[in-house]
C-alpha atoms as a PDB file:
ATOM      1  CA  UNK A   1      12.067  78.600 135.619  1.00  0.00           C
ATOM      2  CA  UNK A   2       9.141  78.162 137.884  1.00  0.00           C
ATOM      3  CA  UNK A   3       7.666  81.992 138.498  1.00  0.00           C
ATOM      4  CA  UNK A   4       6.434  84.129 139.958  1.00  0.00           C
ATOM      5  CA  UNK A   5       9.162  85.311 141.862  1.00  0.00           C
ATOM      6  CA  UNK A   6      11.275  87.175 139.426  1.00  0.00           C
ATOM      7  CA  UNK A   7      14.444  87.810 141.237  1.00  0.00           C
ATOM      8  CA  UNK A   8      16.175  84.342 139.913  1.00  0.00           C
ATOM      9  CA  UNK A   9      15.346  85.112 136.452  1.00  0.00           C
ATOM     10  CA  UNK A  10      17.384  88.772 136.812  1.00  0.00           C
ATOM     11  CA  UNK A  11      19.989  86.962 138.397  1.00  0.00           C
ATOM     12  CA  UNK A  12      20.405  84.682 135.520  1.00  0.00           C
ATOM     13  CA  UNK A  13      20.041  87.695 133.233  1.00  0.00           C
ATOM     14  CA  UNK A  14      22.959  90.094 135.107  1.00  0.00           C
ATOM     15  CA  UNK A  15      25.634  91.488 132.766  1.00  0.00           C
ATOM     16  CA  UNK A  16      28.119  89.334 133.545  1.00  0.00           C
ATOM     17  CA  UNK A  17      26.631  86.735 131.758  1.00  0.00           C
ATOM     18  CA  UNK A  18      26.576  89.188 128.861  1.00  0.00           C
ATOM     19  CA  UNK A  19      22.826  88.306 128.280  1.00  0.00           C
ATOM     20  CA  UNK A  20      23.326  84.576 127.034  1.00  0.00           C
ATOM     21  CA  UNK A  21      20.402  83.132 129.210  1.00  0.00           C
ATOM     22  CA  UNK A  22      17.253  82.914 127.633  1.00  0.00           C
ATOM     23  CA  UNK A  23      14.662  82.182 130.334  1.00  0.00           C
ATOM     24  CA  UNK A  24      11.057  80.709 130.004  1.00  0.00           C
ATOM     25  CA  UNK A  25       9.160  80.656 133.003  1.00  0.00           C
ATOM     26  CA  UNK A  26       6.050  78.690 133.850  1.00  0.00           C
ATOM     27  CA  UNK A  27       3.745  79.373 137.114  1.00  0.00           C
ATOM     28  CA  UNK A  28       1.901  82.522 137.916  1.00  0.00           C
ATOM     29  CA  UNK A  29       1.581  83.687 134.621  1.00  0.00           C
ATOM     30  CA  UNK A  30      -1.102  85.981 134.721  1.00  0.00           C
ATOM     31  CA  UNK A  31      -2.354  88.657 131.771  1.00  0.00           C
ATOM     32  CA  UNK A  32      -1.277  91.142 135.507  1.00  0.00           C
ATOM     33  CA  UNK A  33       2.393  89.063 135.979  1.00  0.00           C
ATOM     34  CA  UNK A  34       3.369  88.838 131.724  1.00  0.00           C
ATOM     35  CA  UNK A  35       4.634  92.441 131.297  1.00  0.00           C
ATOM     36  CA  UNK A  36       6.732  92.251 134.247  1.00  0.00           C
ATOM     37  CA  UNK A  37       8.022  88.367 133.535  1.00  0.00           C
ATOM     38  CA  UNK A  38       9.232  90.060 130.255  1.00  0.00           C
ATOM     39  CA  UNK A  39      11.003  92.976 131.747  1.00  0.00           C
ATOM     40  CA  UNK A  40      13.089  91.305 134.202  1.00  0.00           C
ATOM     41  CA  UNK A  41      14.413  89.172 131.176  1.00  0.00           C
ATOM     42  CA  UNK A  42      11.708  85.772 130.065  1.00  0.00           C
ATOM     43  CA  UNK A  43      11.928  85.288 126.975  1.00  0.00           C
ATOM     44  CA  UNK A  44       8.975  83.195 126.754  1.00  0.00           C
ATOM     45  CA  UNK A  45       6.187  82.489 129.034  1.00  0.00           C
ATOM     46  CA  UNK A  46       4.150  79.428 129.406  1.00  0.00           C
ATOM     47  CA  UNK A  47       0.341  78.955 131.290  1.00  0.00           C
ATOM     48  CA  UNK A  48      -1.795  76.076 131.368  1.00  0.00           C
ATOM     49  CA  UNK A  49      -4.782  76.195 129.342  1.00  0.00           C
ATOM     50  CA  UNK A  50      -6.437  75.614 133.041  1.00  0.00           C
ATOM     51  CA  UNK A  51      -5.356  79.290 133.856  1.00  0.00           C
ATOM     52  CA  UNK A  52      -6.847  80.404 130.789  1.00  0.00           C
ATOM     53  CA  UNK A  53      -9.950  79.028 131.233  1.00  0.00           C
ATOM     54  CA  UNK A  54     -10.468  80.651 134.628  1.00  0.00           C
ATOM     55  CA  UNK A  55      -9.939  83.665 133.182  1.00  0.00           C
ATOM     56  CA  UNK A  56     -12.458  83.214 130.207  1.00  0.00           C
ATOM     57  CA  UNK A  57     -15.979  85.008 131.486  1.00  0.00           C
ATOM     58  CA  UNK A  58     -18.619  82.496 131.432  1.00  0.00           C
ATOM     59  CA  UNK A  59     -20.326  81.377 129.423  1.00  0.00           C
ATOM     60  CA  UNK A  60     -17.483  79.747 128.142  1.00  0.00           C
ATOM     61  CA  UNK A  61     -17.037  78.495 124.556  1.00  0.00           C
ATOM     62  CA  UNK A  62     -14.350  77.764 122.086  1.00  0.00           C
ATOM     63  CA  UNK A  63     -14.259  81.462 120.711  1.00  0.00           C
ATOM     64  CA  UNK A  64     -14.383  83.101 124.105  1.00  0.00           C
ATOM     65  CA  UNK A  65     -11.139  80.509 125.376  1.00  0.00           C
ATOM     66  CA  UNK A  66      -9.340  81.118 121.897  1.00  0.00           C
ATOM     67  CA  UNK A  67     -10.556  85.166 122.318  1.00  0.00           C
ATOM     68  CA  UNK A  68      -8.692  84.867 126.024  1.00  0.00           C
ATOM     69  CA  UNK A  69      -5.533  82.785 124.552  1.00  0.00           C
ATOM     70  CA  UNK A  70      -5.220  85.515 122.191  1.00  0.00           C
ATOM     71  CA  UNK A  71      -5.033  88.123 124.410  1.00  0.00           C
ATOM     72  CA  UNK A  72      -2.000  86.550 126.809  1.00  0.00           C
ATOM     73  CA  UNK A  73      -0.079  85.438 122.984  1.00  0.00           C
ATOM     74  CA  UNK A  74      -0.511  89.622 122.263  1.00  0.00           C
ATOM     75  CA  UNK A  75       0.301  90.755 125.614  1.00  0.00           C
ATOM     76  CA  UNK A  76       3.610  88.383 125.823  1.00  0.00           C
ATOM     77  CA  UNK A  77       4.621  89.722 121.907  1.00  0.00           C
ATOM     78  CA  UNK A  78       4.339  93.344 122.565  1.00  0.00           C
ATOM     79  CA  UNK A  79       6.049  92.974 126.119  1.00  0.00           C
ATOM     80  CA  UNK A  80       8.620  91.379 124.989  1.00  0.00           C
ATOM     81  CA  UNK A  81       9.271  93.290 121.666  1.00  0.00           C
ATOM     82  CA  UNK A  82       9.058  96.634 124.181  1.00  0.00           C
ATOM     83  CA  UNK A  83      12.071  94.831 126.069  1.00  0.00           C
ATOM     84  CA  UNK A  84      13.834  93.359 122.759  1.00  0.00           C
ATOM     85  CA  UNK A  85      12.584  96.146 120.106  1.00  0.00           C
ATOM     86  CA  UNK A  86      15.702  94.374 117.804  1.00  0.00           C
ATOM     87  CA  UNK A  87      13.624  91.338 117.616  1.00  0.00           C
ATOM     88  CA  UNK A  88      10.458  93.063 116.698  1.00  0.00           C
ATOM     89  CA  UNK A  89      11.968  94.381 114.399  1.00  0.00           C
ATOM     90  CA  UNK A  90      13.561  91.300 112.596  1.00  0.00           C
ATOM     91  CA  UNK A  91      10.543  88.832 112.744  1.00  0.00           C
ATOM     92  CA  UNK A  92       9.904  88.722 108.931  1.00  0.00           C
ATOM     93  CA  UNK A  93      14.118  87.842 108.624  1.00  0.00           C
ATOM     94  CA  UNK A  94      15.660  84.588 107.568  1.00  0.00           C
ATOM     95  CA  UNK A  95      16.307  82.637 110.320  1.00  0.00           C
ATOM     96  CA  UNK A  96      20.031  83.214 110.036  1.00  0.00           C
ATOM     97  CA  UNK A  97      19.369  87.273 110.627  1.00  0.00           C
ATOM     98  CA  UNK A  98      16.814  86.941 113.106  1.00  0.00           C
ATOM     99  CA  UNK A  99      19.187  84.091 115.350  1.00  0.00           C
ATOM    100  CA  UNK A 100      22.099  87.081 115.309  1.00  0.00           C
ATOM    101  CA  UNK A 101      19.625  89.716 116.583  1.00  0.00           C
ATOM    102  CA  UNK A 102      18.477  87.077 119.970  1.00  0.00           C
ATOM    103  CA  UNK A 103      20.419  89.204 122.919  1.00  0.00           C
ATOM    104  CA  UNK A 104      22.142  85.868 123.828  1.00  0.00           C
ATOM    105  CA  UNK A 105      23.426  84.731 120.735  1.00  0.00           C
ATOM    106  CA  UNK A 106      26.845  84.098 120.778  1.00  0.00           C
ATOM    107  CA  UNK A 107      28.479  82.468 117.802  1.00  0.00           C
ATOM    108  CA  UNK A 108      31.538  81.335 120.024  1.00  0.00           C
END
């Protein structure tokens, strides 16, 4: 989905559909927008490395963009392990394990 407006990815996410979307959105991801991207329901979030940039202090250099990539890959892990703590918790399982533990897995 194409963010930031959040209120079509917790429609897709609404009981009814027991959970069985999983959502990546793309646009407006922000290090400010992740945690709240995650809590309405993305499970992934995706920026271009033009967004990152911008928000690399200057001067800029190859450890200071890696340094800022870093810190939107750890801020979209431990927001979305707070909303899926099951996941977290199974990331060193076979793949098998981990696949039964996704919140819209349904071996149907």
């Amino acid at each position: 989905l194409f963010g930031p407006d959040l209120d079509f990815v917790k429609l897709v996410r609404l009981e009814p559909l027991f959970d069985f979307c999983p959502v990546m959105i793309t646009g407006g991801v922000t290090l400010e927008t992740i945690p709240g991207m995650m809590e309405a329901g993305v499970m992934m979030a995706g920026c271009g490395i033009d967004l990152v940039v911008k928000c690399t202090p200057e001067p800029r250099t190859t450890e200071s963009i890696a340094e800022t990539i870093n810190k939107f890959v750890k801020l979209a892990q431990d927001s979305r392990n707070k909303k899926w703590p099951k996941l977290a918790q199974s990331c060193d399982d076979d793949d098998a394990t981990w696949l039964t533990k996704l919140p819209h897995h349904h071996p149907f």
